[in-house]
Structure formats: C-alpha cells, structure tokens
PDB file of N, CA and C in Angstrom:
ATOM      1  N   UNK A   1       6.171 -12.610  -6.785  1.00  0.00           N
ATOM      2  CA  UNK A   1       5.645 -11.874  -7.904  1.00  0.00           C
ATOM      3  C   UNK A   1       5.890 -10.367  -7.732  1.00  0.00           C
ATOM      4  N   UNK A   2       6.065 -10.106  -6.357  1.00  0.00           N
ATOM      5  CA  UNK A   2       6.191  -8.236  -6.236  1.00  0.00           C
ATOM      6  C   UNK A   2       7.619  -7.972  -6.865  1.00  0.00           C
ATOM      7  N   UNK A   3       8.246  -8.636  -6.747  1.00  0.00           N
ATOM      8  CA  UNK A   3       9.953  -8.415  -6.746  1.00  0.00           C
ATOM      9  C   UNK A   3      10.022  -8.220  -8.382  1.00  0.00           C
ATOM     10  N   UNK A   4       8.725  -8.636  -8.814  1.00  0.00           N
ATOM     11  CA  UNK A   4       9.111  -8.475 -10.617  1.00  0.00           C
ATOM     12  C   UNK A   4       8.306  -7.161 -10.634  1.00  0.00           C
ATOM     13  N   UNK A   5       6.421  -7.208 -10.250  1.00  0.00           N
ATOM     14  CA  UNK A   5       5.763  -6.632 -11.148  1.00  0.00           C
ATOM     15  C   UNK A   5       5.896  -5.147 -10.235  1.00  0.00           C
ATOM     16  N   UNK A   6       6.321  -5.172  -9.244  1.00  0.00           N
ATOM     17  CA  UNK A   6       6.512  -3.662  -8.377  1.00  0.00           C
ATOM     18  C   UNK A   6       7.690  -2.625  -9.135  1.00  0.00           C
ATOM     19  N   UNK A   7       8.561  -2.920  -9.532  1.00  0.00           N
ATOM     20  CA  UNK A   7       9.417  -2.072 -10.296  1.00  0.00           C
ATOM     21  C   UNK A   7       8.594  -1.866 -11.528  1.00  0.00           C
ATOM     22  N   UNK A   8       8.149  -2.484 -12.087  1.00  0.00           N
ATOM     23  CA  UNK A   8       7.760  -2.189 -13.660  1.00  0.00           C
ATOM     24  C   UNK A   8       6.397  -1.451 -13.129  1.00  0.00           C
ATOM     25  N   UNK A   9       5.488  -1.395 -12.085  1.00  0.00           N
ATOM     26  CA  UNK A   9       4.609  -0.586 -12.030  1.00  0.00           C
ATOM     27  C   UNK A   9       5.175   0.839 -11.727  1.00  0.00           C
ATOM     28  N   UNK A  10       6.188   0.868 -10.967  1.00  0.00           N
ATOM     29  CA  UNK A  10       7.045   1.994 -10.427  1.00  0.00           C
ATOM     30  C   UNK A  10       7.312   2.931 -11.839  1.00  0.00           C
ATOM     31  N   UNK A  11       8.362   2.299 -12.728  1.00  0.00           N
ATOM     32  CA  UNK A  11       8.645   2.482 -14.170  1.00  0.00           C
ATOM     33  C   UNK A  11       7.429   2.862 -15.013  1.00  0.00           C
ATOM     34  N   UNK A  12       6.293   2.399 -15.078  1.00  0.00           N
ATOM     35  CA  UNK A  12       5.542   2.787 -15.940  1.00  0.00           C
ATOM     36  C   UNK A  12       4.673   4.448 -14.885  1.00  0.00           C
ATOM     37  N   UNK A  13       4.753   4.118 -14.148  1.00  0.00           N
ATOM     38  CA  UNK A  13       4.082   5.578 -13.601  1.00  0.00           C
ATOM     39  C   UNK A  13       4.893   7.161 -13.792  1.00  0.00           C
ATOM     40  N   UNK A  14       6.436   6.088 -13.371  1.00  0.00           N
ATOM     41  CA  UNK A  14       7.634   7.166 -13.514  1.00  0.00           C
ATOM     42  C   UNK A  14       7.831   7.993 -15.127  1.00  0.00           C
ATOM     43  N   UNK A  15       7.218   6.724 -16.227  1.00  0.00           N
ATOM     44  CA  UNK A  15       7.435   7.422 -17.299  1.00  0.00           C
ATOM     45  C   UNK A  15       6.113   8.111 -17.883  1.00  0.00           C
ATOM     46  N   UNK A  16       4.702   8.501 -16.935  1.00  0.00           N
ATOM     47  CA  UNK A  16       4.141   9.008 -17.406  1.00  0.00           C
ATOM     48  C   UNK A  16       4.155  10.433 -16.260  1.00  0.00           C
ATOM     49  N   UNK A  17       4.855   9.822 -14.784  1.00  0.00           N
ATOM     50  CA  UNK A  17       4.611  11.029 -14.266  1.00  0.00           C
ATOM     51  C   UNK A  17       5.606  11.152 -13.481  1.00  0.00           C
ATOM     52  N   UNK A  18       6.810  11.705 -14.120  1.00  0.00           N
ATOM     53  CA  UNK A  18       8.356  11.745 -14.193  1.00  0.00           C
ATOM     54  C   UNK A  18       8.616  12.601 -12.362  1.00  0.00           C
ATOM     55  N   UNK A  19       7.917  13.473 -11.833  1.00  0.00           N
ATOM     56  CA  UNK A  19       7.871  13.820 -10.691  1.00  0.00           C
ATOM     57  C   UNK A  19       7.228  13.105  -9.724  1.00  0.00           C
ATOM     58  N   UNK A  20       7.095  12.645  -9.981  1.00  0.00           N
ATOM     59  CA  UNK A  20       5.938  11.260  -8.610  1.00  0.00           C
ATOM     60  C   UNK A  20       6.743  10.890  -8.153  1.00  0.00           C
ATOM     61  N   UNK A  21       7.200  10.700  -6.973  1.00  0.00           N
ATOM     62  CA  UNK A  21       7.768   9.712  -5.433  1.00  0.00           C
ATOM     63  C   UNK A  21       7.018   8.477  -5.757  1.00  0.00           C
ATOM     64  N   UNK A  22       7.481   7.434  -5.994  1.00  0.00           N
ATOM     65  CA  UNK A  22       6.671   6.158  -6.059  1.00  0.00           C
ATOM     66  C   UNK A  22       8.009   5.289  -4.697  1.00  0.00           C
ATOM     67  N   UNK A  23       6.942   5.088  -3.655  1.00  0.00           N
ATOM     68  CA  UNK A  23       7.326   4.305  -2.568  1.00  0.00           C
ATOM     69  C   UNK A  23       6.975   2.419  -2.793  1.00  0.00           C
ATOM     70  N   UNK A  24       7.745   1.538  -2.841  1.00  0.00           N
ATOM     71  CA  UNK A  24       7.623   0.142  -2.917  1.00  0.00           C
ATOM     72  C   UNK A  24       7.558  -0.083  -1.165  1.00  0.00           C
ATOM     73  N   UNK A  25       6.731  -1.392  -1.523  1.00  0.00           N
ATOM     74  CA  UNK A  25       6.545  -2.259  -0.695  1.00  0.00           C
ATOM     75  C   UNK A  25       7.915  -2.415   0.587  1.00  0.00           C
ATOM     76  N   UNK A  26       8.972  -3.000   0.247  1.00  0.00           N
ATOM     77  CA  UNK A  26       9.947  -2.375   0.767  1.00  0.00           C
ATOM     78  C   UNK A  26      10.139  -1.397   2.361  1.00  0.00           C
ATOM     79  N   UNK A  27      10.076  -0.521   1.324  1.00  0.00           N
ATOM     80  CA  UNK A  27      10.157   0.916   2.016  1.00  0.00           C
ATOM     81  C   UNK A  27       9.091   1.147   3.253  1.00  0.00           C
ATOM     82  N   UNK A  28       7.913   0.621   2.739  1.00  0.00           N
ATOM     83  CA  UNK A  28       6.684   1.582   3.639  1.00  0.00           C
ATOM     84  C   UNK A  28       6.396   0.373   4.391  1.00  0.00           C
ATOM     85  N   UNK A  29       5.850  -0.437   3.706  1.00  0.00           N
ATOM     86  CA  UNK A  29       5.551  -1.928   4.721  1.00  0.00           C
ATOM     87  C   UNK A  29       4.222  -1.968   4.208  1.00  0.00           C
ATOM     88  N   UNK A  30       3.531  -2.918   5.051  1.00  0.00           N
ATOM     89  CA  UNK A  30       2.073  -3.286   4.859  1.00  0.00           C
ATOM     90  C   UNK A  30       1.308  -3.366   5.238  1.00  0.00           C
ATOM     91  N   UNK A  31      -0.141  -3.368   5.261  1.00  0.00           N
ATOM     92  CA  UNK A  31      -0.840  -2.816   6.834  1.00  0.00           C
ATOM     93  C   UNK A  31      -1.544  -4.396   7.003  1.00  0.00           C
ATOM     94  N   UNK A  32      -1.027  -5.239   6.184  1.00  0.00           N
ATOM     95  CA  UNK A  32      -2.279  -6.865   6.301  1.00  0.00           C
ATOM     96  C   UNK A  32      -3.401  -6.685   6.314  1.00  0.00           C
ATOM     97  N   UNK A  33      -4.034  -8.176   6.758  1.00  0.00           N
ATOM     98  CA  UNK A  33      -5.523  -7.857   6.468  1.00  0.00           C
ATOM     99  C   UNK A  33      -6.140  -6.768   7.308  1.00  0.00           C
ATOM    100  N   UNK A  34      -7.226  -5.997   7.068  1.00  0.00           N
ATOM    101  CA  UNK A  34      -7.314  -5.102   7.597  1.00  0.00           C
ATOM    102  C   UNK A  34      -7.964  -6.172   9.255  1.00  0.00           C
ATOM    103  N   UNK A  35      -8.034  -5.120  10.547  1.00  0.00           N
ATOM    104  CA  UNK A  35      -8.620  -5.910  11.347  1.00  0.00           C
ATOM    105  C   UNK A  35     -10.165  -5.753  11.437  1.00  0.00           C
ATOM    106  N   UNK A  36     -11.021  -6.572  12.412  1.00  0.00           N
ATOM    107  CA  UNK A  36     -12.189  -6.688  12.723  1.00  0.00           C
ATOM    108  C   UNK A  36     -12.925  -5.303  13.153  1.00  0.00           C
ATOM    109  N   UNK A  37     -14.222  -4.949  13.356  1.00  0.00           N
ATOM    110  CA  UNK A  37     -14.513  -3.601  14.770  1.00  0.00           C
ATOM    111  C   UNK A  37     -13.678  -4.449  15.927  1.00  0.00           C
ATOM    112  N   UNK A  38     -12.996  -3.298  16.904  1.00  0.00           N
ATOM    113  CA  UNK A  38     -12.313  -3.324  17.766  1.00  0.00           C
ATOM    114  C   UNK A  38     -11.325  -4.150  17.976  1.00  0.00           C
ATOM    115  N   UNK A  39     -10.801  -4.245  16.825  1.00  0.00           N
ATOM    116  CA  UNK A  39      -9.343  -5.618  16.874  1.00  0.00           C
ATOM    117  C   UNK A  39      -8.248  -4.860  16.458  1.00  0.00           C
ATOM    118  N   UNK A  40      -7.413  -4.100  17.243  1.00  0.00           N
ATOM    119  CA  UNK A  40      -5.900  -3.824  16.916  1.00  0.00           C
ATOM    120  C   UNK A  40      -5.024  -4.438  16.172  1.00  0.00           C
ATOM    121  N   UNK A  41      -4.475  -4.135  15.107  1.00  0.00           N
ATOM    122  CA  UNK A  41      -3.180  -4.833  14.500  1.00  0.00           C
ATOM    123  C   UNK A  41      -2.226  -4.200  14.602  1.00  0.00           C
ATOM    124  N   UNK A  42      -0.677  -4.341  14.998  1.00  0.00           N
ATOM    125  CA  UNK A  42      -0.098  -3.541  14.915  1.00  0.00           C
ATOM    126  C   UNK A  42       1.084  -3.455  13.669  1.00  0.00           C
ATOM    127  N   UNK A  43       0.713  -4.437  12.483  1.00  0.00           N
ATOM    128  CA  UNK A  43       1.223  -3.606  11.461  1.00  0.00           C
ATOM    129  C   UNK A  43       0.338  -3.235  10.559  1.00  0.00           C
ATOM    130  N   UNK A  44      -1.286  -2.988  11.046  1.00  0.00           N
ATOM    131  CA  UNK A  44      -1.739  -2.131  10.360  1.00  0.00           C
ATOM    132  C   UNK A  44      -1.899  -0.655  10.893  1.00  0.00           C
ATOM    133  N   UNK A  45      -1.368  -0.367  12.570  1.00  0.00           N
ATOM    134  CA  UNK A  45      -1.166   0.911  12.678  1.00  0.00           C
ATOM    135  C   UNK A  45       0.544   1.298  12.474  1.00  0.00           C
ATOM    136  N   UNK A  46       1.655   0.341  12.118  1.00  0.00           N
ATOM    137  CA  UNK A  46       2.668   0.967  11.729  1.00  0.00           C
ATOM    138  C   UNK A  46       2.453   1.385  10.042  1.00  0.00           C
ATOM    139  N   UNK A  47       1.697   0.709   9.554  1.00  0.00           N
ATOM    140  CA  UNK A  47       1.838   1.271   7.864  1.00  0.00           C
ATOM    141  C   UNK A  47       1.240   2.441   7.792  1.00  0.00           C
ATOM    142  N   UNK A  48       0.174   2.594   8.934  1.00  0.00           N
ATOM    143  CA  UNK A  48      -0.800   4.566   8.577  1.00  0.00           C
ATOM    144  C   UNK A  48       0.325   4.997   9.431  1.00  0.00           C
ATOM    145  N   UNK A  49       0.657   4.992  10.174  1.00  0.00           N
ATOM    146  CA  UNK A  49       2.388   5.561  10.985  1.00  0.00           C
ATOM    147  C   UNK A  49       3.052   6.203   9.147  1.00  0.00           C
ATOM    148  N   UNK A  50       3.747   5.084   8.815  1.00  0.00           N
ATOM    149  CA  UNK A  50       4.573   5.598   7.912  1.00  0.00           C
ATOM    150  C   UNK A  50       3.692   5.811   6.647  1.00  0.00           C
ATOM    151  N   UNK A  51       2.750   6.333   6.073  1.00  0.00           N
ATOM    152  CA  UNK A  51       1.708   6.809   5.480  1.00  0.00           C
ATOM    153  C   UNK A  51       1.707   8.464   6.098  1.00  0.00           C
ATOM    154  N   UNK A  52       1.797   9.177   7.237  1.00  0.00           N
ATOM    155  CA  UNK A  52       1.991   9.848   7.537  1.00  0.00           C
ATOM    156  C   UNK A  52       3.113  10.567   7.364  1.00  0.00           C
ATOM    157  N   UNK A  53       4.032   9.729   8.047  1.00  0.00           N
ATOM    158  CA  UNK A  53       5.348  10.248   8.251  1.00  0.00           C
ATOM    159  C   UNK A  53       6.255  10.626   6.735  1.00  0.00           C
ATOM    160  N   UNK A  54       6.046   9.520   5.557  1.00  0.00           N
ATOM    161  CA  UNK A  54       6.410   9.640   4.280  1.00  0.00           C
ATOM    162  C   UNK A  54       5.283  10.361   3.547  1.00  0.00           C
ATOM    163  N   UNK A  55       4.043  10.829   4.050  1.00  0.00           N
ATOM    164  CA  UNK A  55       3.662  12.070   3.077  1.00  0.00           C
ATOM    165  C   UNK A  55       3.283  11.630   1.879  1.00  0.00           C
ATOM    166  N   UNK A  56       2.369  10.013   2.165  1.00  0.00           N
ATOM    167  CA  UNK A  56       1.809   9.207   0.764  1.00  0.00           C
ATOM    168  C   UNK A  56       0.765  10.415   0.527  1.00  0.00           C
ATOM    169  N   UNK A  57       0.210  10.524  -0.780  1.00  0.00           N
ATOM    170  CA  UNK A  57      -0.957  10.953  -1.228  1.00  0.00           C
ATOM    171  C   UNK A  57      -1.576   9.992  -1.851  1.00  0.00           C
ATOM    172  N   UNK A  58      -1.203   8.857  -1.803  1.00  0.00           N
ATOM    173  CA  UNK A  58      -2.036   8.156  -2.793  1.00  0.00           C
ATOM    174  C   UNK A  58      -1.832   6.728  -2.454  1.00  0.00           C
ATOM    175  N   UNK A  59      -2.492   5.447  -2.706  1.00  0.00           N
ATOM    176  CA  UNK A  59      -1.144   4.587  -2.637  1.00  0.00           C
ATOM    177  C   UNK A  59      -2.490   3.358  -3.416  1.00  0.00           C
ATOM    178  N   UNK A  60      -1.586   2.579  -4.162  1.00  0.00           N
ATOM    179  CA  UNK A  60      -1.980   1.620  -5.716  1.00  0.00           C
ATOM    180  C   UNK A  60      -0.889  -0.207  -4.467  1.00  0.00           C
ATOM    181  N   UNK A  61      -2.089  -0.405  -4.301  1.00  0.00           N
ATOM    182  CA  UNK A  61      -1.870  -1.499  -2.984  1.00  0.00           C
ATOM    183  C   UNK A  61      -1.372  -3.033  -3.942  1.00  0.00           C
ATOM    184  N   UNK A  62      -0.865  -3.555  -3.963  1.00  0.00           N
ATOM    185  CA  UNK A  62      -0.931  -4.935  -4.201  1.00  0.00           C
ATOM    186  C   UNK A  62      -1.035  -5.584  -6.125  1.00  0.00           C
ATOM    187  N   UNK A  63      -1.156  -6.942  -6.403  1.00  0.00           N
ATOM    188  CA  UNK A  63      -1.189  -7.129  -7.170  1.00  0.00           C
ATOM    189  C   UNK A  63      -2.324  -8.163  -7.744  1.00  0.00           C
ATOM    190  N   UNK A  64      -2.832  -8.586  -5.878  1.00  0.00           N
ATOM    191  CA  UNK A  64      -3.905  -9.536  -5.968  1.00  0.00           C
ATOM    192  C   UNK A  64      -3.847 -10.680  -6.850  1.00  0.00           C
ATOM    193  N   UNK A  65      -2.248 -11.317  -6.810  1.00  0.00           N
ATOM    194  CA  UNK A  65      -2.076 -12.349  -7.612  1.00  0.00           C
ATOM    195  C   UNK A  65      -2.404 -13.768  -7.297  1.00  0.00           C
ATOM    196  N   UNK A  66      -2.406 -13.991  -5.651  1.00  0.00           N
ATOM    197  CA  UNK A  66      -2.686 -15.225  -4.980  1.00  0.00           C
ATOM    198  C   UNK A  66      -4.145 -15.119  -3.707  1.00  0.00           C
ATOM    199  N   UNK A  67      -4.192 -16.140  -3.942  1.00  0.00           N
ATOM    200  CA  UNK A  67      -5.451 -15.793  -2.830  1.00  0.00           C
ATOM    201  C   UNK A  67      -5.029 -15.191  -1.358  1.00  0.00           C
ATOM    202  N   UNK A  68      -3.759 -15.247  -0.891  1.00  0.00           N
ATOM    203  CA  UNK A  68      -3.409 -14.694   0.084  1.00  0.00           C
ATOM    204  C   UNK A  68      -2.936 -12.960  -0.038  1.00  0.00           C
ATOM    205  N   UNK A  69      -2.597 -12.522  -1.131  1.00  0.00           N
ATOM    206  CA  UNK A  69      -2.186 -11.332  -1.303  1.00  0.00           C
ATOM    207  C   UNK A  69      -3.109 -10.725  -1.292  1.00  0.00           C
ATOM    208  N   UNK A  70      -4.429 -11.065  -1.661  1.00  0.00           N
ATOM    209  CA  UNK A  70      -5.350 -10.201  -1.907  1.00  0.00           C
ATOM    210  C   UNK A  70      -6.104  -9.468  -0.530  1.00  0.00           C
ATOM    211  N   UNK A  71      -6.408 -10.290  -0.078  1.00  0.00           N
ATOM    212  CA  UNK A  71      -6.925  -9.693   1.414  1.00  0.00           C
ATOM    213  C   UNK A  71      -5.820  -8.810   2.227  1.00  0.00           C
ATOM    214  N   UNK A  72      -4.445  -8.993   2.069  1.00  0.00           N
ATOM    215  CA  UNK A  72      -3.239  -8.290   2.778  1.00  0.00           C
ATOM    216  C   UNK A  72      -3.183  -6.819   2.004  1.00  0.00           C
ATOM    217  N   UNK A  73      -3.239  -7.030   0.829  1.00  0.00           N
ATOM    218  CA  UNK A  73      -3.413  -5.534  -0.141  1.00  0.00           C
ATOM    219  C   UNK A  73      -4.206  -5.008   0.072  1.00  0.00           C
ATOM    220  N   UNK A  74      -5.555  -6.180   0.246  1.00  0.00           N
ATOM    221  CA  UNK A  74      -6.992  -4.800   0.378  1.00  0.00           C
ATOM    222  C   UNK A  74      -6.986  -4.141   1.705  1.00  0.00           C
ATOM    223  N   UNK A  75      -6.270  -4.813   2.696  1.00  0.00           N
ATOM    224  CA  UNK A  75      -5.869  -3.881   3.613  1.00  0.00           C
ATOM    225  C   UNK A  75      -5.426  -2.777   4.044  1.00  0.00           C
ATOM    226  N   UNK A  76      -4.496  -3.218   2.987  1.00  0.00           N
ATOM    227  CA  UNK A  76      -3.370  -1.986   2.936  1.00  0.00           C
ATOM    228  C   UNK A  76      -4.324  -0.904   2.564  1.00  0.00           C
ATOM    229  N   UNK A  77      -4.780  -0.694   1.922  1.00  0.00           N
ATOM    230  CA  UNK A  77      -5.950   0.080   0.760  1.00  0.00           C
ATOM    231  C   UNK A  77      -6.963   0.537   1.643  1.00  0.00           C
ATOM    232  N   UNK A  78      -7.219  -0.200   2.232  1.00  0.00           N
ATOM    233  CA  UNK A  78      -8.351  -0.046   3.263  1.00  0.00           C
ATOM    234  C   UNK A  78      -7.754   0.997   4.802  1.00  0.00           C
ATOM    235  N   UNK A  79      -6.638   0.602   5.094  1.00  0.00           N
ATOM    236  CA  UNK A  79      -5.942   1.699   6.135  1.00  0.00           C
ATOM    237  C   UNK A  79      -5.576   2.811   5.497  1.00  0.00           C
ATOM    238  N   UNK A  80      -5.141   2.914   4.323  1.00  0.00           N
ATOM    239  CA  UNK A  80      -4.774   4.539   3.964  1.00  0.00           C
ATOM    240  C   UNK A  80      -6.176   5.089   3.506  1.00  0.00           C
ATOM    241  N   UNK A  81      -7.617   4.755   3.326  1.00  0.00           N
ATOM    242  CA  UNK A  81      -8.684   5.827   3.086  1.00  0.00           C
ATOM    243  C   UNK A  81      -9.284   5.774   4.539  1.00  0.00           C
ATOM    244  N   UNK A  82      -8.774   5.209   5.136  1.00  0.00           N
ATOM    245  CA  UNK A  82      -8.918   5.793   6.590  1.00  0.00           C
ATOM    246  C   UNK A  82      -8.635   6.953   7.338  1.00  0.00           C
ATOM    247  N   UNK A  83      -7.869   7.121   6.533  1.00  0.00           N
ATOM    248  CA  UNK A  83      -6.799   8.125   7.237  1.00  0.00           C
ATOM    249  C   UNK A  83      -6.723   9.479   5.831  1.00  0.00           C
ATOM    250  N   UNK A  84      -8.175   9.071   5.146  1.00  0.00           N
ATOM    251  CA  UNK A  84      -8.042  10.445   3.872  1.00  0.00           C
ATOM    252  C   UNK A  84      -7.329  10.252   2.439  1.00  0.00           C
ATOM    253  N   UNK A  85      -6.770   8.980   2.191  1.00  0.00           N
ATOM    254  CA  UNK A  85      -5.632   8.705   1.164  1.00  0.00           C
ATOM    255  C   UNK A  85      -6.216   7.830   0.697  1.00  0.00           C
ATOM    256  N   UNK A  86      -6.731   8.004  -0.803  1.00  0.00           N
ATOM    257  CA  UNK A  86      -7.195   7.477  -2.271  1.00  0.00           C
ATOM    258  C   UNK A  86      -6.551   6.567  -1.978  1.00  0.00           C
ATOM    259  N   UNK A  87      -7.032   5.279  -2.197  1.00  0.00           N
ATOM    260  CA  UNK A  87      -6.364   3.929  -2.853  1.00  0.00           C
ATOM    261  C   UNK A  87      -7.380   3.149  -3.577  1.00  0.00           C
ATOM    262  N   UNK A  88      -6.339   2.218  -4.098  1.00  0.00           N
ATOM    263  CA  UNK A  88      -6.779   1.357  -5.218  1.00  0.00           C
ATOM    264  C   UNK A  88      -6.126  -0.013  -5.130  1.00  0.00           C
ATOM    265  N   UNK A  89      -6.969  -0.884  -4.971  1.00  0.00           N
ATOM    266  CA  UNK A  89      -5.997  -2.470  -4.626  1.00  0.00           C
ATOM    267  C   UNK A  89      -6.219  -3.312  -6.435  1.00  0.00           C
TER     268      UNK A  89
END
C-alpha cells in the first residue's frame, strides 16, 4: 500500500508546499515498533541517526492500513518526538 499512497501524499504536500523536502520511506527507513523501558532496537536508533543527519523537521509516519503497520509507524512517530520532531502517525 506505501508504494501507491506515499507518492500521492508526497504530491499533495508538494502542491500545497512547493518548498518542502518530503523524504519517503525509502530514503530514511523506519524506526519499528517503538521498544520497551530499557530495550534497545537498533533500527529504531538508526532512523533518529538519519532524522538527524537528513535535518527532518517534521515527519507524517505511516498509513496505519494493516494491523501490522500500525504499531511500526507509531514508532516511527514515537522516535522522532523523542528527539524534539512533531509527528503524526
């Protein structure tokens, strides 16, 4: 489902906010479910890695279309206001 509705979210932001960097899934990666108190993941510290390094300000997580996407997005969502960065799953 990303492979359709991720460009057309890209596209509709692009045509209201023609200067926005809009980064896909792709590109940045994903941080999964978020982890437990004291449980390391390590692709939820490579996605605040590149959250840093690419200079997100913002980031619009997921599509929450299947019962499995949803907890992996709210993750995602959940590691970037960790780290100070608005999201929205």
């Amino acid at each position: 489902m990303a492979n359709v509705t991720h460009p057309e979210i890209k596209r509709l932001i692009l045509s209201e906010y023609p200067t926005a960097k809009v980064i896909l899934l792709g590109e940045i990666g994903s941080g999964g479910p978020f982890p437990g108190p004291g449980v390391r993941r390590q692709a939820n510290e490579e996605f605040q890695k590149n959250l840093k390094e690419m200079g997100v300000q913002a980031v619009i997580s997921g599509n929450g279309g299947c019962g499995l996407c949803t907890p992996k997005e709210t993750g995602s969502s959940i590691a970037a206001e960790y780290l100070g960065i608005p999201a929205v799953t």
